[in-house]
PDB file of N, CA and C in Angstrom:
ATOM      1  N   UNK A   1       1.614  61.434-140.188  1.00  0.00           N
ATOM      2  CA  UNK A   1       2.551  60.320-140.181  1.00  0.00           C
ATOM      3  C   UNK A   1       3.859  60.753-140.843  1.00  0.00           C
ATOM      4  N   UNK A   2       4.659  60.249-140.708  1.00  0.00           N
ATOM      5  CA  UNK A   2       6.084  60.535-140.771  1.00  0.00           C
ATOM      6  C   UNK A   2       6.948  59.788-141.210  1.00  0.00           C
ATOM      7  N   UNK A   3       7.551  60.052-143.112  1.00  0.00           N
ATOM      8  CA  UNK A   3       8.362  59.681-143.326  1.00  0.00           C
ATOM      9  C   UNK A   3       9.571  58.692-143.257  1.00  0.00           C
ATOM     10  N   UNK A   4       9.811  59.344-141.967  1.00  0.00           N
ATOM     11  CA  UNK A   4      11.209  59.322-141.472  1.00  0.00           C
ATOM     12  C   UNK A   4      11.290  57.643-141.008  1.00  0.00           C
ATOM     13  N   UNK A   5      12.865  56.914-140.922  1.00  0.00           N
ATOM     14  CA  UNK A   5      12.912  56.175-141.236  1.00  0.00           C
ATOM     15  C   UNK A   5      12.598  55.751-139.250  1.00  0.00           C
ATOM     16  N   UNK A   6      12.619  55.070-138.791  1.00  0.00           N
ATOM     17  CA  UNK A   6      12.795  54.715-137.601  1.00  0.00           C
ATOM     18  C   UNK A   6      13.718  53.769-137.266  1.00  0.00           C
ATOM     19  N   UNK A   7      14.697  54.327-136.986  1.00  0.00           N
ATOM     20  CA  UNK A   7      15.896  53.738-136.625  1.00  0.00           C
ATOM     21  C   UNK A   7      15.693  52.903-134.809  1.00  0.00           C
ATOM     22  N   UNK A   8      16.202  51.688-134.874  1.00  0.00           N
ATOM     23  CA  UNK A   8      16.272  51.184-134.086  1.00  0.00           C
ATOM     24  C   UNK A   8      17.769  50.537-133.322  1.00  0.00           C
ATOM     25  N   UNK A   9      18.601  50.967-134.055  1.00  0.00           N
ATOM     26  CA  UNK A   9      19.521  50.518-133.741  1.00  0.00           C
ATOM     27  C   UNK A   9      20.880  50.772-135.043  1.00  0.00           C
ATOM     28  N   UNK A  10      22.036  51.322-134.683  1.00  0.00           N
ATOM     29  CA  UNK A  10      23.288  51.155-135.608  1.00  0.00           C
ATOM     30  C   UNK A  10      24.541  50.475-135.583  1.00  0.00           C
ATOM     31  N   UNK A  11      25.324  49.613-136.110  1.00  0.00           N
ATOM     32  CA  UNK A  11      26.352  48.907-136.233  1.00  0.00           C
ATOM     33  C   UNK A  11      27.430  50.120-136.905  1.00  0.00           C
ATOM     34  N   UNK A  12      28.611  49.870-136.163  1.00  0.00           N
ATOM     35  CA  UNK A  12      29.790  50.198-137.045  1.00  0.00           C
ATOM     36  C   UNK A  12      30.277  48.751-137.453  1.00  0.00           C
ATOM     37  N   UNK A  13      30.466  48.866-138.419  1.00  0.00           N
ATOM     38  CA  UNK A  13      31.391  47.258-138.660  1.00  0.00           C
ATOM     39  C   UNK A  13      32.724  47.876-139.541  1.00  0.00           C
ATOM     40  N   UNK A  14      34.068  47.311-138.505  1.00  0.00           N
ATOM     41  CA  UNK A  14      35.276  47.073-138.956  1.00  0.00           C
ATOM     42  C   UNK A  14      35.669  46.149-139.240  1.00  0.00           C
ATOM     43  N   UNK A  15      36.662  46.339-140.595  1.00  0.00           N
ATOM     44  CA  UNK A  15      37.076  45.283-141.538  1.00  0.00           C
ATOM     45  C   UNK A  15      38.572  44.922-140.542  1.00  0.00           C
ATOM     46  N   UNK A  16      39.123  43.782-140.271  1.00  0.00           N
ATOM     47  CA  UNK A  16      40.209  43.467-139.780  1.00  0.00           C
ATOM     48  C   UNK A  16      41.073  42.314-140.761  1.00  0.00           C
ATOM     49  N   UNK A  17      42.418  42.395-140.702  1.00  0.00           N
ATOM     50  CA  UNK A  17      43.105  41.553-141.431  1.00  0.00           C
ATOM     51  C   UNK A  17      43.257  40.462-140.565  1.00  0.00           C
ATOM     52  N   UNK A  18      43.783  41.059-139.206  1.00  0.00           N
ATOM     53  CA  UNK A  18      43.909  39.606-138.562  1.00  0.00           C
ATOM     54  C   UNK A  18      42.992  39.318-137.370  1.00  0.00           C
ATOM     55  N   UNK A  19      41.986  38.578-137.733  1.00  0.00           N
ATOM     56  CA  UNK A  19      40.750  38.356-136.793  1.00  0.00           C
ATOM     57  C   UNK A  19      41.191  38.284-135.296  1.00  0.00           C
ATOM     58  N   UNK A  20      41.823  37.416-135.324  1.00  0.00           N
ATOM     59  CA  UNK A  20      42.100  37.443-133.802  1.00  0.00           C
ATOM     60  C   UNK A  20      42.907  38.439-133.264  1.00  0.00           C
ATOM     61  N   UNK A  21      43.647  39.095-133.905  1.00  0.00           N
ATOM     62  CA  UNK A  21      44.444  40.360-133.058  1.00  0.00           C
ATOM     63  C   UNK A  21      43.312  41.446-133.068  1.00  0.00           C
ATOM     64  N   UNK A  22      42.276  41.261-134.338  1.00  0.00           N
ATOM     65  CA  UNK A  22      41.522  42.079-133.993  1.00  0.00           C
ATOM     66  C   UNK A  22      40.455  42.166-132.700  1.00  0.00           C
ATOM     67  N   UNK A  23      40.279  40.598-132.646  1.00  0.00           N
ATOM     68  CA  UNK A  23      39.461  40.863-131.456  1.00  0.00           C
ATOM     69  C   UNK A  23      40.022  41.329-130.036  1.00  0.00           C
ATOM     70  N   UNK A  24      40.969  40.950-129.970  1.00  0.00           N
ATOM     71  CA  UNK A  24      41.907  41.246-128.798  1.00  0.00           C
ATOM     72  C   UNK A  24      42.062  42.844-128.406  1.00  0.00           C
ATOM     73  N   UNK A  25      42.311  43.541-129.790  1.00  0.00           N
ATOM     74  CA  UNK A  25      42.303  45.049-129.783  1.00  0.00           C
ATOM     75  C   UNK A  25      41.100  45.796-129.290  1.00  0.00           C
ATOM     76  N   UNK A  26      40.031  45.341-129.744  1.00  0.00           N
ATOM     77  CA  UNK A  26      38.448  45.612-129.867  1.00  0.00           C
ATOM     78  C   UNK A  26      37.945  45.551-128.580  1.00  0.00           C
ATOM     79  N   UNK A  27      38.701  44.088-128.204  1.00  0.00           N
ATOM     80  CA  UNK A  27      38.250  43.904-126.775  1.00  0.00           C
ATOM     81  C   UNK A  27      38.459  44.955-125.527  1.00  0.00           C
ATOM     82  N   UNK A  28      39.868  44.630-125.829  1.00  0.00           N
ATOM     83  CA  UNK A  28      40.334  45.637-124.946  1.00  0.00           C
ATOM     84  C   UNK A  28      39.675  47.176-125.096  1.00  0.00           C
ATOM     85  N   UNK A  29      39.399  47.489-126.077  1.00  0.00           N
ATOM     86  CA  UNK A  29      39.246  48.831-126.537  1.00  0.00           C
ATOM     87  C   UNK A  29      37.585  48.970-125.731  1.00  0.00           C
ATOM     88  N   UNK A  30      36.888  47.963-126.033  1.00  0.00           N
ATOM     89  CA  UNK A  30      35.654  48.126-125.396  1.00  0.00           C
ATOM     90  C   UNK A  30      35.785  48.537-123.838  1.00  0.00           C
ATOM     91  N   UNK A  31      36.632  47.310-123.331  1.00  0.00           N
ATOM     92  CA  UNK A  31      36.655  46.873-121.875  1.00  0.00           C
ATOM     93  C   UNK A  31      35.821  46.048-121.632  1.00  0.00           C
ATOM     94  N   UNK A  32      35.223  45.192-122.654  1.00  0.00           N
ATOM     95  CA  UNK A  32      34.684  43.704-122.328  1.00  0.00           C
ATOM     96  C   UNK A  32      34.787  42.991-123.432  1.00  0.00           C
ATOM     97  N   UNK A  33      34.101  41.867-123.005  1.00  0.00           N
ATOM     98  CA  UNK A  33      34.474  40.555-124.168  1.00  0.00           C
ATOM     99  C   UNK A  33      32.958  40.571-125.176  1.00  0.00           C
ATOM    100  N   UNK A  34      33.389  40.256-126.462  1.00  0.00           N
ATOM    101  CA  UNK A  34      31.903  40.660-127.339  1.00  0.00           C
ATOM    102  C   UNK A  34      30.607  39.809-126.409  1.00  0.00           C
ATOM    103  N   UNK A  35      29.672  40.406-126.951  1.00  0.00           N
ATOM    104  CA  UNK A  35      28.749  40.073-126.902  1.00  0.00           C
ATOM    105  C   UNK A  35      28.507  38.629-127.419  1.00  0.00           C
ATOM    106  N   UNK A  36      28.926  38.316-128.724  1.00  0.00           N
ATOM    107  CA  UNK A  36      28.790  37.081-129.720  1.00  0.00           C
ATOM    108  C   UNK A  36      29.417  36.717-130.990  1.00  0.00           C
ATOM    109  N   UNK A  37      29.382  36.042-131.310  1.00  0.00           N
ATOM    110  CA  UNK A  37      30.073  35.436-132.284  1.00  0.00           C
ATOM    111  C   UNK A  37      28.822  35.014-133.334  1.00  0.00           C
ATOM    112  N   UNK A  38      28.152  35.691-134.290  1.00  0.00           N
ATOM    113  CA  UNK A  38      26.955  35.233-135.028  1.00  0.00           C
ATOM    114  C   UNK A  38      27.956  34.330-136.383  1.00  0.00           C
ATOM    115  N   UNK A  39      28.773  34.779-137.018  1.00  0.00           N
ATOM    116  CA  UNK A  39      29.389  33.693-137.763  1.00  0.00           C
ATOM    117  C   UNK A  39      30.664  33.690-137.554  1.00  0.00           C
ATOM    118  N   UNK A  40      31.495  32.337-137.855  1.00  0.00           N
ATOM    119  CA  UNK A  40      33.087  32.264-137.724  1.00  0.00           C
ATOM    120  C   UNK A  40      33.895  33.544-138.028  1.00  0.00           C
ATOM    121  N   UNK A  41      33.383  34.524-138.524  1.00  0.00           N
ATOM    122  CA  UNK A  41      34.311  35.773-139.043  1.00  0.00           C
ATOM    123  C   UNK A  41      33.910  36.750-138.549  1.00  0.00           C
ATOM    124  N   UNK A  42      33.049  37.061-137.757  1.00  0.00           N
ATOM    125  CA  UNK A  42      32.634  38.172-137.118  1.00  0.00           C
ATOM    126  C   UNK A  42      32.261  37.524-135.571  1.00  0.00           C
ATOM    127  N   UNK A  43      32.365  39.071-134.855  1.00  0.00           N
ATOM    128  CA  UNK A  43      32.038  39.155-133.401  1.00  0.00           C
ATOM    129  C   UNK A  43      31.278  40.665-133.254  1.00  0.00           C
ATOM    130  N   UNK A  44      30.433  40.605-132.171  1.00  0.00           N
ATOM    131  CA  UNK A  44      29.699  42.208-132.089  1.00  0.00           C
ATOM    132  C   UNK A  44      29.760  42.129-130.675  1.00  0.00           C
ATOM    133  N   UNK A  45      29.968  43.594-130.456  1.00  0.00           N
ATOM    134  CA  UNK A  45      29.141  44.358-128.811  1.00  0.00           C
ATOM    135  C   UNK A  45      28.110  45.135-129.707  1.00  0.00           C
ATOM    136  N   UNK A  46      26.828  44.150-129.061  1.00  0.00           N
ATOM    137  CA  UNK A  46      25.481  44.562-129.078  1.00  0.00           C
ATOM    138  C   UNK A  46      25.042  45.749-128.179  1.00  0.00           C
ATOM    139  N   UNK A  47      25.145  45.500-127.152  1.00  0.00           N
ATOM    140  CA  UNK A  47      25.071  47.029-125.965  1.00  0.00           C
ATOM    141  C   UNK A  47      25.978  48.103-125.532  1.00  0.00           C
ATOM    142  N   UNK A  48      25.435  49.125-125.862  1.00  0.00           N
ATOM    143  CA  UNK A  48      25.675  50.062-125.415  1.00  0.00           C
ATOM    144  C   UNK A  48      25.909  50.916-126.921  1.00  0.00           C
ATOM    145  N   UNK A  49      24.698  50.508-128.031  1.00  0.00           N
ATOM    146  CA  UNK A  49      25.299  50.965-129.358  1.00  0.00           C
ATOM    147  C   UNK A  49      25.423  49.644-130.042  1.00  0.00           C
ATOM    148  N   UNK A  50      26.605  49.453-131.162  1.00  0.00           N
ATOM    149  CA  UNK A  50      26.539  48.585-131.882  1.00  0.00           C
ATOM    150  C   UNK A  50      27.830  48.685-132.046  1.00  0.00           C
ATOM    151  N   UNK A  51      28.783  47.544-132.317  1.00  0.00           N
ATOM    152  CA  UNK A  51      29.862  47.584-132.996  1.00  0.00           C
ATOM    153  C   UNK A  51      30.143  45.731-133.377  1.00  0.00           C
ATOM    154  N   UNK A  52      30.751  45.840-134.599  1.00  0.00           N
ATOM    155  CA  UNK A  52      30.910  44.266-135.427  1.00  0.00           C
ATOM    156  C   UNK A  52      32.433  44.255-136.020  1.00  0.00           C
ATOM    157  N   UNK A  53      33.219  43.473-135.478  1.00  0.00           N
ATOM    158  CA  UNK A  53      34.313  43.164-136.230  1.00  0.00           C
ATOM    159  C   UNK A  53      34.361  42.184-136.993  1.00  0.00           C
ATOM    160  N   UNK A  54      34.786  42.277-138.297  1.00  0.00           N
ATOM    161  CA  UNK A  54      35.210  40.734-139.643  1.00  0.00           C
ATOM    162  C   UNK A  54      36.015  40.765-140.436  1.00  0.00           C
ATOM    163  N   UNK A  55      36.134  39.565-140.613  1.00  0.00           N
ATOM    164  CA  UNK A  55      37.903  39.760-141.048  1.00  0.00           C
ATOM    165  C   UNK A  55      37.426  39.480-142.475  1.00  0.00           C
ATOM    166  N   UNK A  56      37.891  40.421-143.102  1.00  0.00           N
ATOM    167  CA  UNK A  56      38.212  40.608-144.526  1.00  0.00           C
ATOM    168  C   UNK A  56      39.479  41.652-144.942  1.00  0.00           C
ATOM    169  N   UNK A  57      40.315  40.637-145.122  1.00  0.00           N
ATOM    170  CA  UNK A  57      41.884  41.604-145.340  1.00  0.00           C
ATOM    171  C   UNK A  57      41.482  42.872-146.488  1.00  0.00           C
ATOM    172  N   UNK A  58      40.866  42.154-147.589  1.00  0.00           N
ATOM    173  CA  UNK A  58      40.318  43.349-148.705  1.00  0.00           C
ATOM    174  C   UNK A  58      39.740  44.855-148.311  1.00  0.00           C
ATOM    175  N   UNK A  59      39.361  44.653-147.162  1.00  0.00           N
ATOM    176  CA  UNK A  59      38.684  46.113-146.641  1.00  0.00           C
ATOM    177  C   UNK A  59      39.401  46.475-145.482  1.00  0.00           C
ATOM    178  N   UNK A  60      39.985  45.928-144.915  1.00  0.00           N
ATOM    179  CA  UNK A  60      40.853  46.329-143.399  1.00  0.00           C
ATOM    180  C   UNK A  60      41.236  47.784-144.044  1.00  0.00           C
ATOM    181  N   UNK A  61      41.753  48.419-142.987  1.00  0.00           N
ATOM    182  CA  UNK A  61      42.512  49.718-142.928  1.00  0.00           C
ATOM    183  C   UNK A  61      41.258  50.647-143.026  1.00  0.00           C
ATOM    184  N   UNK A  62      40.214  50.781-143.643  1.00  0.00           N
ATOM    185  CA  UNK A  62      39.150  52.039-144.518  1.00  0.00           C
ATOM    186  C   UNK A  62      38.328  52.287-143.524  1.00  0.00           C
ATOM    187  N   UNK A  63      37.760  51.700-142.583  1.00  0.00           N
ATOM    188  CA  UNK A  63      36.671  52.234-141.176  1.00  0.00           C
ATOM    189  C   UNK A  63      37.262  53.382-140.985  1.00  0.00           C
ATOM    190  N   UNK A  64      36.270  54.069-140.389  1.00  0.00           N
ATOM    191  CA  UNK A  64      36.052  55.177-139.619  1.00  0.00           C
ATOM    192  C   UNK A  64      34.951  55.531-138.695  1.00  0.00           C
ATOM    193  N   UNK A  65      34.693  55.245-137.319  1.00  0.00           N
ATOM    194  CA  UNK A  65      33.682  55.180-136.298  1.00  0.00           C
ATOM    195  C   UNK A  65      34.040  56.199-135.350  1.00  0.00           C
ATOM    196  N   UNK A  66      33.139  56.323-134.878  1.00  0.00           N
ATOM    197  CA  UNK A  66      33.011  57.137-133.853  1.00  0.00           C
ATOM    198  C   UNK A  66      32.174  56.433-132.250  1.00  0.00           C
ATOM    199  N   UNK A  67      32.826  56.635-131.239  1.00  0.00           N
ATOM    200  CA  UNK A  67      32.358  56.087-130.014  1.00  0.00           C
ATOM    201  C   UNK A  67      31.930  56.970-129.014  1.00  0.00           C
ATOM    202  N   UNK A  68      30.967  57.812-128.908  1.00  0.00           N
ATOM    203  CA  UNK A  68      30.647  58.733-128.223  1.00  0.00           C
ATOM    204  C   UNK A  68      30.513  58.328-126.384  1.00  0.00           C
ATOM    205  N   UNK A  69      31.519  58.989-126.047  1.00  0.00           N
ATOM    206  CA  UNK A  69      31.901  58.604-124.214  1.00  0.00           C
ATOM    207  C   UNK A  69      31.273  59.439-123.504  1.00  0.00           C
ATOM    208  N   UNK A  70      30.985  59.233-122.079  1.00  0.00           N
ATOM    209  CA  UNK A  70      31.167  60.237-120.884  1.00  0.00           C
ATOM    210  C   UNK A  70      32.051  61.271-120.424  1.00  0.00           C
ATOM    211  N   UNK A  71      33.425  60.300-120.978  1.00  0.00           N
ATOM    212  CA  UNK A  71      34.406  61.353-119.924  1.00  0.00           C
ATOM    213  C   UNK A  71      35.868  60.572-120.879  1.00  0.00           C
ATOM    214  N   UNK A  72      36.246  61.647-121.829  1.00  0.00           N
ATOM    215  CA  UNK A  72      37.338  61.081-122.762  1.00  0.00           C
ATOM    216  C   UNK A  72      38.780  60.956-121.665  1.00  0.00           C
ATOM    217  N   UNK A  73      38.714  61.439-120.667  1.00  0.00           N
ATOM    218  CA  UNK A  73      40.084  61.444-119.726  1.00  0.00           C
ATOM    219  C   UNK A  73      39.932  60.289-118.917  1.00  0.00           C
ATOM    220  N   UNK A  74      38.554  59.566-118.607  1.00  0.00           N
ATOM    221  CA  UNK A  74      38.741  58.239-117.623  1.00  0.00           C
ATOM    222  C   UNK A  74      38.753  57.130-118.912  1.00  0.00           C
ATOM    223  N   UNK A  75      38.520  57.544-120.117  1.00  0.00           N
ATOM    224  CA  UNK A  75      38.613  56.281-120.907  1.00  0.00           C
ATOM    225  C   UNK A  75      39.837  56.354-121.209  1.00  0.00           C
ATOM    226  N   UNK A  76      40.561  57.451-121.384  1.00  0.00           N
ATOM    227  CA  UNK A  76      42.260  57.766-121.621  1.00  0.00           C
ATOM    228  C   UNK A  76      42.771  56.736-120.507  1.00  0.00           C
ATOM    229  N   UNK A  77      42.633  57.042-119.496  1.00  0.00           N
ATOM    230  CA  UNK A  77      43.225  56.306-118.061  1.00  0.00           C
ATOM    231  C   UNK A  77      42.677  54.219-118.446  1.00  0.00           C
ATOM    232  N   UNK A  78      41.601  54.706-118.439  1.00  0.00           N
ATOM    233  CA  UNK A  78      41.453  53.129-119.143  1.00  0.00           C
ATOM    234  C   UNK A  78      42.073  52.446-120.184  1.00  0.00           C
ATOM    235  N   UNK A  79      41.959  52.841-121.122  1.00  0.00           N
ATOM    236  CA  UNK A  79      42.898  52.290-122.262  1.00  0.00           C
ATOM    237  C   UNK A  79      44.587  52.199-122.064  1.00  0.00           C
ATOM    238  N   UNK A  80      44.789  53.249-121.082  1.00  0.00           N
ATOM    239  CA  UNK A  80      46.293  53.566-121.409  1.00  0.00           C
ATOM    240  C   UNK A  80      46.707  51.770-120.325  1.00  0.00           C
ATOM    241  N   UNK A  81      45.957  51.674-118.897  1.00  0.00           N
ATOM    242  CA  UNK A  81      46.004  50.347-118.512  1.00  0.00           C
ATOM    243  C   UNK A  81      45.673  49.395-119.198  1.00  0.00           C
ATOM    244  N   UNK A  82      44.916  49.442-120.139  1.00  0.00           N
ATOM    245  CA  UNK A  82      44.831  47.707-121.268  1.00  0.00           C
ATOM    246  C   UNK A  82      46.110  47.931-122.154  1.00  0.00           C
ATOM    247  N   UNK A  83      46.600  49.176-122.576  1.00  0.00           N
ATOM    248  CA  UNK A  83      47.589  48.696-123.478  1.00  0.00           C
ATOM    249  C   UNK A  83      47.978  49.422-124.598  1.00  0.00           C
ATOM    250  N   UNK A  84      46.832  50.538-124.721  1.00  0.00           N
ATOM    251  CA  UNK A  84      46.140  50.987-126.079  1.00  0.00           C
ATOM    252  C   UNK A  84      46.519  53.178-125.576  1.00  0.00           C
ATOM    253  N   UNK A  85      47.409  53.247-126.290  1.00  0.00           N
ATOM    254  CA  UNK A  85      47.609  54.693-126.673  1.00  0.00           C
ATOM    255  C   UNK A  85      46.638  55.479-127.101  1.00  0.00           C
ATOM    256  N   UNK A  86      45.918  56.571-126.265  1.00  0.00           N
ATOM    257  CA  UNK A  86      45.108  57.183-127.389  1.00  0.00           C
ATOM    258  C   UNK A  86      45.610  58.573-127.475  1.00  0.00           C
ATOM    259  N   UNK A  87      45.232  58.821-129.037  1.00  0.00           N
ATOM    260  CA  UNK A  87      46.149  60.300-129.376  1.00  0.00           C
ATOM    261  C   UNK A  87      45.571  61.408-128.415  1.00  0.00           C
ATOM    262  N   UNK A  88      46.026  62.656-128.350  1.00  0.00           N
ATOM    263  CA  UNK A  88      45.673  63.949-128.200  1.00  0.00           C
ATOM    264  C   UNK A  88      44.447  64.562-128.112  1.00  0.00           C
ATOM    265  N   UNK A  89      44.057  65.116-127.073  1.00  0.00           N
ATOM    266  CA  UNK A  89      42.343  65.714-127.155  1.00  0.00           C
ATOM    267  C   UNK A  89      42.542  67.037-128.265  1.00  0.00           C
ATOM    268  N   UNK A  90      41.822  66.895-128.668  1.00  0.00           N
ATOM    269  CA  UNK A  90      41.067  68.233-129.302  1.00  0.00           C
ATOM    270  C   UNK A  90      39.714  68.481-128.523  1.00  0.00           C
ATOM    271  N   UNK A  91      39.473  69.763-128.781  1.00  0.00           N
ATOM    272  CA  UNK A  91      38.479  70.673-128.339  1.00  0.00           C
ATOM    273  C   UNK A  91      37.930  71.702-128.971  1.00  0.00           C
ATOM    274  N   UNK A  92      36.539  71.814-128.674  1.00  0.00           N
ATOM    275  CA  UNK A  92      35.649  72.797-129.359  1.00  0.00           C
ATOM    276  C   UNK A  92      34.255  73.096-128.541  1.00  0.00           C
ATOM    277  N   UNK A  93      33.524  73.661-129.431  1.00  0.00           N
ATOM    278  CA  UNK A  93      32.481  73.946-129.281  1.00  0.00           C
ATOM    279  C   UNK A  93      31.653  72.541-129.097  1.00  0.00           C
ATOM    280  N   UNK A  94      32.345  71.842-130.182  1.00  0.00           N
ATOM    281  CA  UNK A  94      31.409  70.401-130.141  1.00  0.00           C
ATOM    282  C   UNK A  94      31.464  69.265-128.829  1.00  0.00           C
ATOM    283  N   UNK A  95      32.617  69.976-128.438  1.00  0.00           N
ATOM    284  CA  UNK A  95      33.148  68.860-127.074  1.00  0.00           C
ATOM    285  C   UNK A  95      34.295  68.437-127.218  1.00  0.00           C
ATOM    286  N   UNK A  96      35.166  67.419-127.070  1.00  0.00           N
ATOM    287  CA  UNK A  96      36.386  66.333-127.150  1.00  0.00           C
ATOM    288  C   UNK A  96      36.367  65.660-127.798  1.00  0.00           C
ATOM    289  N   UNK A  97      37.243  65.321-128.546  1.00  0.00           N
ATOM    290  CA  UNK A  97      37.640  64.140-129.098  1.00  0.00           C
ATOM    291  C   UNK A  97      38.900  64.101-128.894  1.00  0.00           C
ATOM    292  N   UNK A  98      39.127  62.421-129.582  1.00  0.00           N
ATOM    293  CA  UNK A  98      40.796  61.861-129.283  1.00  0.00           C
ATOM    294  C   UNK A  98      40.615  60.543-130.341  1.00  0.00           C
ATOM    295  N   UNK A  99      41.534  60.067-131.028  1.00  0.00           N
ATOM    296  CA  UNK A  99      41.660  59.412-131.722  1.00  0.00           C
ATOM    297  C   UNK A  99      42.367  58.114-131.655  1.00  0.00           C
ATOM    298  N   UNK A 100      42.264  57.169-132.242  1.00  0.00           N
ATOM    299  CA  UNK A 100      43.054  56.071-132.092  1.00  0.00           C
ATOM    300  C   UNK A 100      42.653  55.054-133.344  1.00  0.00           C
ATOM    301  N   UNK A 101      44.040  54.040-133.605  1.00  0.00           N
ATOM    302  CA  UNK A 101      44.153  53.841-134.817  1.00  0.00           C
ATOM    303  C   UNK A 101      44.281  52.081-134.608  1.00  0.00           C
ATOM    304  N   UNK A 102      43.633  50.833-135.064  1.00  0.00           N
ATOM    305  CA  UNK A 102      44.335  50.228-135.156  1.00  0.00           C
ATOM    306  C   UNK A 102      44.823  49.278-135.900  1.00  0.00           C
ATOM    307  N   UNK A 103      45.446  48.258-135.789  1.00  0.00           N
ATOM    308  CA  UNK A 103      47.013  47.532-136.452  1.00  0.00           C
ATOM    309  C   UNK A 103      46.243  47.813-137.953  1.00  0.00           C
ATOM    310  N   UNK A 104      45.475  48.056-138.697  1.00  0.00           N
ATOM    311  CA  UNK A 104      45.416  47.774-139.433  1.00  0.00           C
ATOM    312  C   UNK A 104      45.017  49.281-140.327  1.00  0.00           C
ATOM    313  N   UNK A 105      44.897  50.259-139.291  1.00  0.00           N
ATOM    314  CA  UNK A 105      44.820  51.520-139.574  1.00  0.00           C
ATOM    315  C   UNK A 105      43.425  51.877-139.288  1.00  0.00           C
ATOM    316  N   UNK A 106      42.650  50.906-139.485  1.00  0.00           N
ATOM    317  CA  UNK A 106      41.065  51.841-139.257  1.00  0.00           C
ATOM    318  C   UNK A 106      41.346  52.876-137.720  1.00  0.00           C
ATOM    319  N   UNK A 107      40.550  53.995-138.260  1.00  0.00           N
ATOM    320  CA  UNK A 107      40.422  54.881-137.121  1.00  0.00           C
ATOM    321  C   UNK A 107      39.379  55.028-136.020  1.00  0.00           C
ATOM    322  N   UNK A 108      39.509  54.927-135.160  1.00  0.00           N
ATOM    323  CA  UNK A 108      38.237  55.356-134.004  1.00  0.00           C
ATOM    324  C   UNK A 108      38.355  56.538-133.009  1.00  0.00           C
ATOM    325  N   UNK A 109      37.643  57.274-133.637  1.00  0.00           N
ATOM    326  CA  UNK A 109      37.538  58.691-132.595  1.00  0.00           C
ATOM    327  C   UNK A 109      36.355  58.383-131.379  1.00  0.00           C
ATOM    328  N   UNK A 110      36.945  58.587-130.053  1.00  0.00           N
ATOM    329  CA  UNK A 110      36.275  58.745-128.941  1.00  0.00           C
ATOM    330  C   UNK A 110      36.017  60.250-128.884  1.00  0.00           C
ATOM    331  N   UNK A 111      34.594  60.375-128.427  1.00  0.00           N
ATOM    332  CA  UNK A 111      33.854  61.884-128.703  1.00  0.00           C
ATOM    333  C   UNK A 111      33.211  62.210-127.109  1.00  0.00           C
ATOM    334  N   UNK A 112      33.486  63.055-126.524  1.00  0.00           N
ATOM    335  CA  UNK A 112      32.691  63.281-125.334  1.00  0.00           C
ATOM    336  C   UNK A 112      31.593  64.696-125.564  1.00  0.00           C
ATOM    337  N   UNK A 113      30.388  64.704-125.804  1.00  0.00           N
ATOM    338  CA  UNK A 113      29.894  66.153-126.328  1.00  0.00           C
ATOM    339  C   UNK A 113      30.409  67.045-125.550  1.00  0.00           C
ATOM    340  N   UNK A 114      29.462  68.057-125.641  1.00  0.00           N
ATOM    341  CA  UNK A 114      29.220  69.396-124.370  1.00  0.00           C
ATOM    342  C   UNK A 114      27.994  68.856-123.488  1.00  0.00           C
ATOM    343  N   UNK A 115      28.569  68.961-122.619  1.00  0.00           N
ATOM    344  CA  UNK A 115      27.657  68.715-121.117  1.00  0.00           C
ATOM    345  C   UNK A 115      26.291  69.110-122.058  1.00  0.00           C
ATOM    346  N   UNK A 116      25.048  68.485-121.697  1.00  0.00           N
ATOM    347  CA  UNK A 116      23.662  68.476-121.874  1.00  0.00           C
ATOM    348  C   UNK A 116      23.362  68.297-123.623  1.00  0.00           C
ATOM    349  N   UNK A 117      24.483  67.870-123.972  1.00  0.00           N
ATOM    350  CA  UNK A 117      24.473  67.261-125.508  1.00  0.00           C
ATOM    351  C   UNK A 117      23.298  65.977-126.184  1.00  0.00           C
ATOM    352  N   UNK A 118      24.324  65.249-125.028  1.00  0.00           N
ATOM    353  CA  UNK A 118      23.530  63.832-125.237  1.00  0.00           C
ATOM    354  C   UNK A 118      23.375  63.333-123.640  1.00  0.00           C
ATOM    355  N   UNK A 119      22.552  62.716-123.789  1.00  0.00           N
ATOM    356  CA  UNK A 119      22.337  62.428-121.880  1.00  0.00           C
ATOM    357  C   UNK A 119      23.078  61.121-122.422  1.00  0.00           C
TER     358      UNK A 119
END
């Protein structure tokens, strides 16, 4: 038997100052509308992973997530039509990334591995 913890599931949760611009950003950033609204200050996309936005001005700006993609150049093409700039690929051994920041500074790196990384 085994230790190990059994993970079933992970949340990023970003702190936002202004709830509603945050959701708007988030939204777009997903390419859909949350999943739910569990209390007046937060919203989540439950599928496809986890992610939770709430507004607490005290913590805005400090996130740091990561969104691991398929294909960082069709989500480039996507975002750049909602609205949303994303920085510069980098490259490696590890695969792609590209970065993006928002209004409030938290960062989100989109990650595409190396082919047969992650299915």
């Amino acid at each position: 038997m085994s230790d190990a913890m059994r993970i079933k599931g992970i949340y990023a949760c970003i702190a936002v100052s202004d709830f509603e611009a945050g959701v708007d950003f988030y939204t777009r950033l997903m390419g859909r509308d949350p999943d739910d609204r569990p209390t007046p200050n937060m919203v989540q996309w439950r599928r496809d992973g986890g992610l939770q936005i709430w507004h607490d001005p005290a913590h805005a700006g400090h996130s740091r997530s990561t969104i691991v993609v398929h294909a960082i150049e069709a989500e480039r093409q996507r975002l750049e039509a909602a609205g949303i700039a994303l920085g510069p690929d980098a490259a490696g051994d590890w695969g792609i990334v590209a970065q993006i920041a928002d209004a409030d500074g938290n960062q989100i790196t989109l990650a595409e591995p190396p082919k047969g990384f992650v299915d």
